[in-house]
Protein backbone atom coordinates (compact mmCIF):
# COMPACT_ATOMS: atom_id res chain seq x y z
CA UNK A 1 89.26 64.19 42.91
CA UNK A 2 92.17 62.64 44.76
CA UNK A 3 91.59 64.05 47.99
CA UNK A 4 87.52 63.68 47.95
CA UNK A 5 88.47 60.06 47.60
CA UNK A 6 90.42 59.91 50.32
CA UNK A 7 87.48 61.99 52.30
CA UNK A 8 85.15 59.29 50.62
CA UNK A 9 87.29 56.63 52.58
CA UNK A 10 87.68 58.24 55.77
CA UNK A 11 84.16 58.87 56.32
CA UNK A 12 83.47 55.70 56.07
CA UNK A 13 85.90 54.58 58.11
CA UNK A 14 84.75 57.00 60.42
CA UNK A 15 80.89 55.82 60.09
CA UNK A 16 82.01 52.07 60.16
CA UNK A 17 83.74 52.53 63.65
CA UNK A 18 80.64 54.46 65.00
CA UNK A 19 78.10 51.31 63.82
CA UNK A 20 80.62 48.42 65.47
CA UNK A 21 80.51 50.62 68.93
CA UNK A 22 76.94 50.48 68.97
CA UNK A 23 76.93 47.36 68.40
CA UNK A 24 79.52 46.54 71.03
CA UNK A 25 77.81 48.80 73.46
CA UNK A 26 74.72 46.50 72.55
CA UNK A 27 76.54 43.22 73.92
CA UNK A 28 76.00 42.02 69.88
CA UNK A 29 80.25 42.35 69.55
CA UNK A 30 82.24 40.79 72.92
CA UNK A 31 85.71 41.57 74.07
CA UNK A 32 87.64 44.61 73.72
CA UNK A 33 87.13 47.19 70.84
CA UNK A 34 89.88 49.13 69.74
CA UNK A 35 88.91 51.93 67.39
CA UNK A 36 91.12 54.19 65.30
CA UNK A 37 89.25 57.17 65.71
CA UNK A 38 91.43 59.93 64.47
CA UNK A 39 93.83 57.79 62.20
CA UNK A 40 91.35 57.81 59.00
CA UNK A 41 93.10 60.08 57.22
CA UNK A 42 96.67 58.37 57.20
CA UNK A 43 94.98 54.94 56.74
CA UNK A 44 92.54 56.09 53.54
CA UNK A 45 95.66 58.37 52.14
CA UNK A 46 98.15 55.42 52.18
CA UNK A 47 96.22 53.08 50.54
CA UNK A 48 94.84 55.59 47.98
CA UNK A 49 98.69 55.00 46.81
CA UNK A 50 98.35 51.24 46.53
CA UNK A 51 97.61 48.63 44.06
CA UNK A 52 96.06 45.16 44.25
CA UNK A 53 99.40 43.73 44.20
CA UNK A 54 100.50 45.01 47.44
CA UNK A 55 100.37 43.64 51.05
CA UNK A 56 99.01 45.34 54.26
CA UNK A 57 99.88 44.05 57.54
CA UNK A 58 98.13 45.96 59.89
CA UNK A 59 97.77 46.35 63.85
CA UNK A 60 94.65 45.31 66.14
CA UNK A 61 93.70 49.20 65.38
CA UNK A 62 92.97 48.41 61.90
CA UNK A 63 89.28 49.50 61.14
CA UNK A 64 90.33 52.33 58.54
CA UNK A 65 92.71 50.54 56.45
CA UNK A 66 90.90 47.95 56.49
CA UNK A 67 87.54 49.89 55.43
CA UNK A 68 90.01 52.23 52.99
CA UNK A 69 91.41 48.81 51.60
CA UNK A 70 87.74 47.87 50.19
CA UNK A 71 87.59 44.86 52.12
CA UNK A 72 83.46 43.95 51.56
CA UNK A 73 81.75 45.30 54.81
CA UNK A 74 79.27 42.70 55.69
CA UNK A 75 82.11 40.06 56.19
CA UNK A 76 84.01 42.35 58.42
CA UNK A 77 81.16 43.23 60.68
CA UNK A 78 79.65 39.37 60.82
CA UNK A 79 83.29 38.32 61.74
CA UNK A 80 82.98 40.89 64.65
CA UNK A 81 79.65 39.55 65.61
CA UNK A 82 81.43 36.19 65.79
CA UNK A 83 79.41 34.50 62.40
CA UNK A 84 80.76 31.58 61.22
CA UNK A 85 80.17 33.24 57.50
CA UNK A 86 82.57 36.04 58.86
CA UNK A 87 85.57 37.21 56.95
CA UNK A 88 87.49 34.51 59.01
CA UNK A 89 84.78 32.20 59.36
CA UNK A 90 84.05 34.21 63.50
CA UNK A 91 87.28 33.10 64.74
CA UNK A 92 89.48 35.99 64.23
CA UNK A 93 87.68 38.83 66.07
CA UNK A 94 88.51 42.47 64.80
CA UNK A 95 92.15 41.88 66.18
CA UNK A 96 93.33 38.91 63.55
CA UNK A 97 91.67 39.91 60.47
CA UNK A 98 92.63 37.82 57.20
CA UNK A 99 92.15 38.44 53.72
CA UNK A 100 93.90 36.44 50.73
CA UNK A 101 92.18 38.50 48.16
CA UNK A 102 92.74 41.66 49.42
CA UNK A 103 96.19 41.19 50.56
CA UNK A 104 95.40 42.18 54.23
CA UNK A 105 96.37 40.51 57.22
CA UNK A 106 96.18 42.15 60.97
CA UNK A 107 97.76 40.80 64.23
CA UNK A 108 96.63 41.77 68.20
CA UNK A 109 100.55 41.11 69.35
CA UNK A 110 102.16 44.50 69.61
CA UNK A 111 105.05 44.78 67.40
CA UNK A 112 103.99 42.08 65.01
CA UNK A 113 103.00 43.82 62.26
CA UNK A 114 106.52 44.74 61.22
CA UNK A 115 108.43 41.48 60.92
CA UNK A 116 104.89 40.39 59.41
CA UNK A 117 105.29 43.15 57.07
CA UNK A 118 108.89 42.44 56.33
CA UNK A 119 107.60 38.65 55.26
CA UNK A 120 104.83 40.27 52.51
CA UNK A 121 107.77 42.43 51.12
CA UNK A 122 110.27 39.52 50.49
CA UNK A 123 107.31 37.69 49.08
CA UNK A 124 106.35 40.86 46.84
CA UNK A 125 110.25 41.42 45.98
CA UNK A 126 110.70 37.60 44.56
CA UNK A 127 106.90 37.10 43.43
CA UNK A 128 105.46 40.45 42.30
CA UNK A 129 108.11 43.35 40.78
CA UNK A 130 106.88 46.62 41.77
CA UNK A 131 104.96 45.59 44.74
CA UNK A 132 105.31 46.60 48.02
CA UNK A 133 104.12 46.12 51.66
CA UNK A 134 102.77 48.70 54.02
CA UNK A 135 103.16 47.87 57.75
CA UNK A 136 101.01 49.41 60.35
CA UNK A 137 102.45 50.27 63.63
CA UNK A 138 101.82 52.22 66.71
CA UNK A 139 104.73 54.78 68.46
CA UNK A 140 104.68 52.38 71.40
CA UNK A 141 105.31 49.10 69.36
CA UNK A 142 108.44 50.64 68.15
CA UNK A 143 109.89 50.22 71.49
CA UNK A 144 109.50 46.48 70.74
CA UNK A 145 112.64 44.43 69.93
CA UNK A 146 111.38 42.62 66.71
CA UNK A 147 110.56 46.43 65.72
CA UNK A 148 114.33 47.25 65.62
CA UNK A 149 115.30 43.42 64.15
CA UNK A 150 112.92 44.07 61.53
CA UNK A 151 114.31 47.86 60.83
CA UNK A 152 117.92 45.94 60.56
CA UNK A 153 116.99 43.14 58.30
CA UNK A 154 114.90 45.16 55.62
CA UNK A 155 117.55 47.37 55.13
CA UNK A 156 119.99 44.68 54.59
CA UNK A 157 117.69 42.53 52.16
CA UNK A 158 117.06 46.10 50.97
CA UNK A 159 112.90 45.05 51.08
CA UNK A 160 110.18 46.76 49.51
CA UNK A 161 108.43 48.36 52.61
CA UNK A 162 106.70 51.38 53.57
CA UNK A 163 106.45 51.56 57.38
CA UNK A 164 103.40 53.72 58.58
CA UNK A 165 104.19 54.50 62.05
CA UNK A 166 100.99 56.05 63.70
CA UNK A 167 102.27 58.19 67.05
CA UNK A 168 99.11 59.10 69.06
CA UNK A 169 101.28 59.89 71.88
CA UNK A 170 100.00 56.98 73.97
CA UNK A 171 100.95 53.80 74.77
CA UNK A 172 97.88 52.14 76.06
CA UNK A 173 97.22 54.47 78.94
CA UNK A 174 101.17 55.71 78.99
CA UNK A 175 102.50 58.30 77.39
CA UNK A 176 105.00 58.16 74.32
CA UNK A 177 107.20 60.65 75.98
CA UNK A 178 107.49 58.59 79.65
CA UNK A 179 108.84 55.64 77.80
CA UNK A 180 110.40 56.55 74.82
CA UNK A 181 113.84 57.75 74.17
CA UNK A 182 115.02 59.90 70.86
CA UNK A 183 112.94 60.49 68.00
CA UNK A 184 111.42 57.60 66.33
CA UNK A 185 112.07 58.98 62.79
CA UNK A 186 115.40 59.10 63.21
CA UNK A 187 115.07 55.55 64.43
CA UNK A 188 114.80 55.00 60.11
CA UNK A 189 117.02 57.21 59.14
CA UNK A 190 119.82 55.64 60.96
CA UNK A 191 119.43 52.82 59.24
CA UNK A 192 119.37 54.85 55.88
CA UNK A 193 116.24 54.78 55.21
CA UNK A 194 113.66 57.89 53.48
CA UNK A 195 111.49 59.14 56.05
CA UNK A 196 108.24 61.27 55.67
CA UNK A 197 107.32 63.17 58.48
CA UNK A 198 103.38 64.21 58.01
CA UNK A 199 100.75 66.00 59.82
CA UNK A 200 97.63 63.43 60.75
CA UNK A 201 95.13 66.11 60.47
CA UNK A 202 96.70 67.71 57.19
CA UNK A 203 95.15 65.85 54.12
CA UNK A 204 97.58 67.38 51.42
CA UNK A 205 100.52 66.88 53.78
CA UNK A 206 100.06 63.15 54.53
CA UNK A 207 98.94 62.62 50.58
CA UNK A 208 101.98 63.90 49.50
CA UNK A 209 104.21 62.09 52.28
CA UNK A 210 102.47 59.13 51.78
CA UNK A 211 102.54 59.10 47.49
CA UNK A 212 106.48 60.41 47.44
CA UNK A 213 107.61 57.25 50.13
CA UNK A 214 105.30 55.11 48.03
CA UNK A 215 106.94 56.05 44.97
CA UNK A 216 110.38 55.72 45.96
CA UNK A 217 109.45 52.19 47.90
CA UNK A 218 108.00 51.10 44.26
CA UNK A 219 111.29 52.01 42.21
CA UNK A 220 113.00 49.77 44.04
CA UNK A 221 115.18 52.20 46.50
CA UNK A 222 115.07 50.36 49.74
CA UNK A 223 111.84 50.54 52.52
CA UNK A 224 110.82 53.75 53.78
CA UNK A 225 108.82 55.26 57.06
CA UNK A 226 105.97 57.44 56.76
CA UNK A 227 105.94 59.24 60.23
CA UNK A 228 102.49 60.54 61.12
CA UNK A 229 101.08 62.42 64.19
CA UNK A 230 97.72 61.52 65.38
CA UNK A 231 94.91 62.41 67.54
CA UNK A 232 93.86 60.11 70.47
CA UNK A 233 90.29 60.81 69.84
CA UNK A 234 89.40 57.92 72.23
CA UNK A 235 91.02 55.58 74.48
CA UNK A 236 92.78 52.19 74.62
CA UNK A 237 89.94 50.01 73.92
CA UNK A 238 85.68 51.46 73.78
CA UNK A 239 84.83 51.91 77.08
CA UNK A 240 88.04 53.31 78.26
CA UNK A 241 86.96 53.76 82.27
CA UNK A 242 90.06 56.26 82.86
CA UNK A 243 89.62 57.93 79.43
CA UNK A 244 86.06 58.21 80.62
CA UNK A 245 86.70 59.60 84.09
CA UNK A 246 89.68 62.19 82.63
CA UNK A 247 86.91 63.96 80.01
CA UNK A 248 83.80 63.77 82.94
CA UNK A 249 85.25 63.74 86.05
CA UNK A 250 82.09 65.22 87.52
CA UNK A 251 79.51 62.88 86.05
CA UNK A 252 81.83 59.75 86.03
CA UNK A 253 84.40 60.43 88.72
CA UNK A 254 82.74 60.49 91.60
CA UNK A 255 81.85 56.68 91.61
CA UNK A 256 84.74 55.50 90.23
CA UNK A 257 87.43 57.73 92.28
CA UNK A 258 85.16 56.24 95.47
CA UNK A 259 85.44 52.63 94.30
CA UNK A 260 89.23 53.09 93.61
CA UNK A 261 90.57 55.36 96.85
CA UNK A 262 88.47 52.42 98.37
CA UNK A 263 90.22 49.67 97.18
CA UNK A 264 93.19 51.63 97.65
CA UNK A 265 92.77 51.03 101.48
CA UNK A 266 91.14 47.96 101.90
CA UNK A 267 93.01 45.24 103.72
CA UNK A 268 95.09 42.60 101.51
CA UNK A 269 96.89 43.34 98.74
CA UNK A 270 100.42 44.93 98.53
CA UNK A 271 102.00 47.46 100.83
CA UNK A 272 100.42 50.99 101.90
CA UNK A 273 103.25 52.74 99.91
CA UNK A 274 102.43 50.87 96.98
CA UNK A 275 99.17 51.71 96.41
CA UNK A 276 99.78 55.12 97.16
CA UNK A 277 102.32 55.14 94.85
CA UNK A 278 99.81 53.75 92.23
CA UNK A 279 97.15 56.02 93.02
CA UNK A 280 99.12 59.20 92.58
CA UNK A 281 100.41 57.41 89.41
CA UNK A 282 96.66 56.83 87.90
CA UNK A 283 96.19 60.42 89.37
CA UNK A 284 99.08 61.74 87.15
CA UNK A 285 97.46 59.63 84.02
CA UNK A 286 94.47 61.73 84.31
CA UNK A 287 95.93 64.66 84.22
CA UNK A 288 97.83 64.16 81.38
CA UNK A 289 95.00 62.46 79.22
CA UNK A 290 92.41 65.49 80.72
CA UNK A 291 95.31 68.30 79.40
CA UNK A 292 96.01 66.92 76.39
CA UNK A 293 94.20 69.20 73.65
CA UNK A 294 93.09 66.50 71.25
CA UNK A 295 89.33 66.03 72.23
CA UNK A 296 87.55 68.50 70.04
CA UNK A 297 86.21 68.92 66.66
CA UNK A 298 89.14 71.16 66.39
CA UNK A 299 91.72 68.67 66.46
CA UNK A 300 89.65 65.85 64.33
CA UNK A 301 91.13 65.10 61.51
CA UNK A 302 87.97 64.10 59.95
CA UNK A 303 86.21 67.72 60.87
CA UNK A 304 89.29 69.53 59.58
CA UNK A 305 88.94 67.75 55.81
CA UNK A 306 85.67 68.22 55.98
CA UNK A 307 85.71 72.54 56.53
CA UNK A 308 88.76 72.11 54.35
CA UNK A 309 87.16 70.29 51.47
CA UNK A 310 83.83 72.21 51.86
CA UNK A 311 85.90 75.52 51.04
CA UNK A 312 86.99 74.23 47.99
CA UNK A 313 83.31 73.51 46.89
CA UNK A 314 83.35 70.42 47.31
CA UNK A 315 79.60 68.35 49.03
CA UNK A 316 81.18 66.54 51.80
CA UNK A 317 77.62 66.53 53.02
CA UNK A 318 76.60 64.36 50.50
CA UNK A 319 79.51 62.13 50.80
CA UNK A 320 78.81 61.86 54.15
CA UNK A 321 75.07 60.87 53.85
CA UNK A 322 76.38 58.01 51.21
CA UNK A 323 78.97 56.75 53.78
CA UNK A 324 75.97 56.92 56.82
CA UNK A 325 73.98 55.14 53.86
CA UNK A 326 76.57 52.19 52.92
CA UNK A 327 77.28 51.45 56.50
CA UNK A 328 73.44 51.25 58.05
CA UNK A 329 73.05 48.64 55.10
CA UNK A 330 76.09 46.71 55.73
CA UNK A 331 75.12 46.30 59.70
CA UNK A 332 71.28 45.70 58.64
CA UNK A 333 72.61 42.63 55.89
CA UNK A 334 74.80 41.74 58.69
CA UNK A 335 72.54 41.00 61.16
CA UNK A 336 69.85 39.77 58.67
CA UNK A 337 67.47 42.54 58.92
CA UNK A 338 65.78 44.27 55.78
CA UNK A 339 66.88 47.41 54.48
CA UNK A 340 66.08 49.69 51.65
């Protein structure tokens, strides 16, 4: 039953994301989106391993953890809408989400979420024995230098922390490998820490990553740093317009490459060279994101539990339809309509 709970969770993770883009795409949500697409199972297998006592301080790519975490829906999706009887009474968009009761706090600076997280786990060490913090962070955030200061200082005050670091292999629209060096694991274990290295699309693997580092975290051994790889089943933010044009270069390319090669060669601006060199730089971008072999159903984590799970004998189908169910209620309470 372990794992169809964690299915449970990242279906509706899954189905939660899907609702808040339509309503973006409907001008009902403004600013930028960023969904985690792709990341439900690491989110909805970590905190499977958690307790009410422990702390989450997430990243502005939050939505699974935060759906996983049992936060109530309708407060999350009327704080997106901007309601002043939002989770955070509207002012804390999906990027600074806040909740006392269910330990959960998430941050739109990049990097933030660890020296955040460090902060829950010195509370949890003097406050709370045998509770922990989990902090969210991205491959690219890593790079950050309150990353490494954080790395240093909760090995030294020997902190209750399990870093999940989430390596999609982007960085915004760069990839990990064009800026940065070494392995990021080994980033941890230089500092002495246990590191779990886990497949993002593997449900048993991350599960059993995810409830050893917990474990050890929990006995009081020092933080830890769940490694997981990831999908980039979308891009930066909804809407991503080079995401967009790398997938459909025929239907979307033609306008955009037009506008851009325009503007490329219009008169103000910086140097000739410069653009070029910009242009072949987007160009190169495209390429990579249009190679990368990370787009289909046979790379979604989410499609791969499901086959997986459905083998077993197990109705996803029906745990599905509940999590389609659960959601269209939520977004219909949120936005005051009647539902059955």
């Amino acid at each position: 039953m372990e794992l169809v709970n964690i299915y449970r969770n990242m279906s509706r993770s899954r189905e939660f994301e899907l609702a808040v883009a339509e309503l973006w795409e409907q001008g009902l949500i403004t600013g930028e989106m960023h969904a985690s697409t792709g990341e439900e199972l690491v989110a909805a297998a970590v905190t499977a391993c958690l307790t009410a006592e422990d702390s989450l301080s997430l990243t502005h790519r939050c939505s699974s953890f935060v759906v996983a975490r049992g936060v109530p829906l309708v407060p999350v999706i009327k704080e997106l809408l901007g309601r002043e009887d939002g989770l955070c009474h509207g002012r804390g968009g999906h990027m600074h989400l806040f909740s006392r009761d269910y330990r959960i706090a998430t941050s739109g600076i990049v990097g933030a979420s660890l020296p955040t997280g460090a902060g829950f786990a010195l509370a949890a060490k003097r406050l709370r024995p045998h509770a922990l913090a989990v902090a969210q962070i991205g491959d690219g955030a890593l790079n950050q230098g309150m990353a490494l200061e954080t790395l240093n200082l909760a090995t030294v005050w020997k902190l209750p922390l399990l870093v999940v670091c989430i390596d999609n292999g982007w960085a915004i629209t760069t990839s990990s490998e064009s800026l940065t060096a070494g392995s990021l694991p080994e980033r941890a274990r230089s500092f002495g820490w246990l590191v779990g290295n886990a497949d993002g699309a593997d449900i048993e693997d991350v599960s059993q990553a995810a409830k050893a580092l917990v474990k050890n975290v929990r006995a009081g051994k020092g933080p830890a740093f769940l490694y997981a790889r990831c999908p980039r089943m979308d891009g930066h933010y909804l809407g991503d317009a080079l995401v967009r044009l790398a997938r459909h270069p025929v239907s979307d390319g033609r306008d955009t490459l037009t506008k851009v090669v325009g503007g490329a060669f219009s008169q103000g601006g910086s140097g000739l060279i410069s653009r070029a060199t910009g242009l072949t730089r987007m160009m190169g971008a495209i390429g990579k994101i249009r190679h990368t072999p990370a787009h289909g159903d046979d790379k979604d984590p989410l499609v791969i539990t499901r086959k997986r799970l459905s083998k077993q004998g197990y109705d996803v189908a029906k745990i599905d339809l509940e999590a389609q169910e659960e959601i269209r209620c939520a977004v219909a309470v949120s936005l005051g309509e009647e539902h059955d």
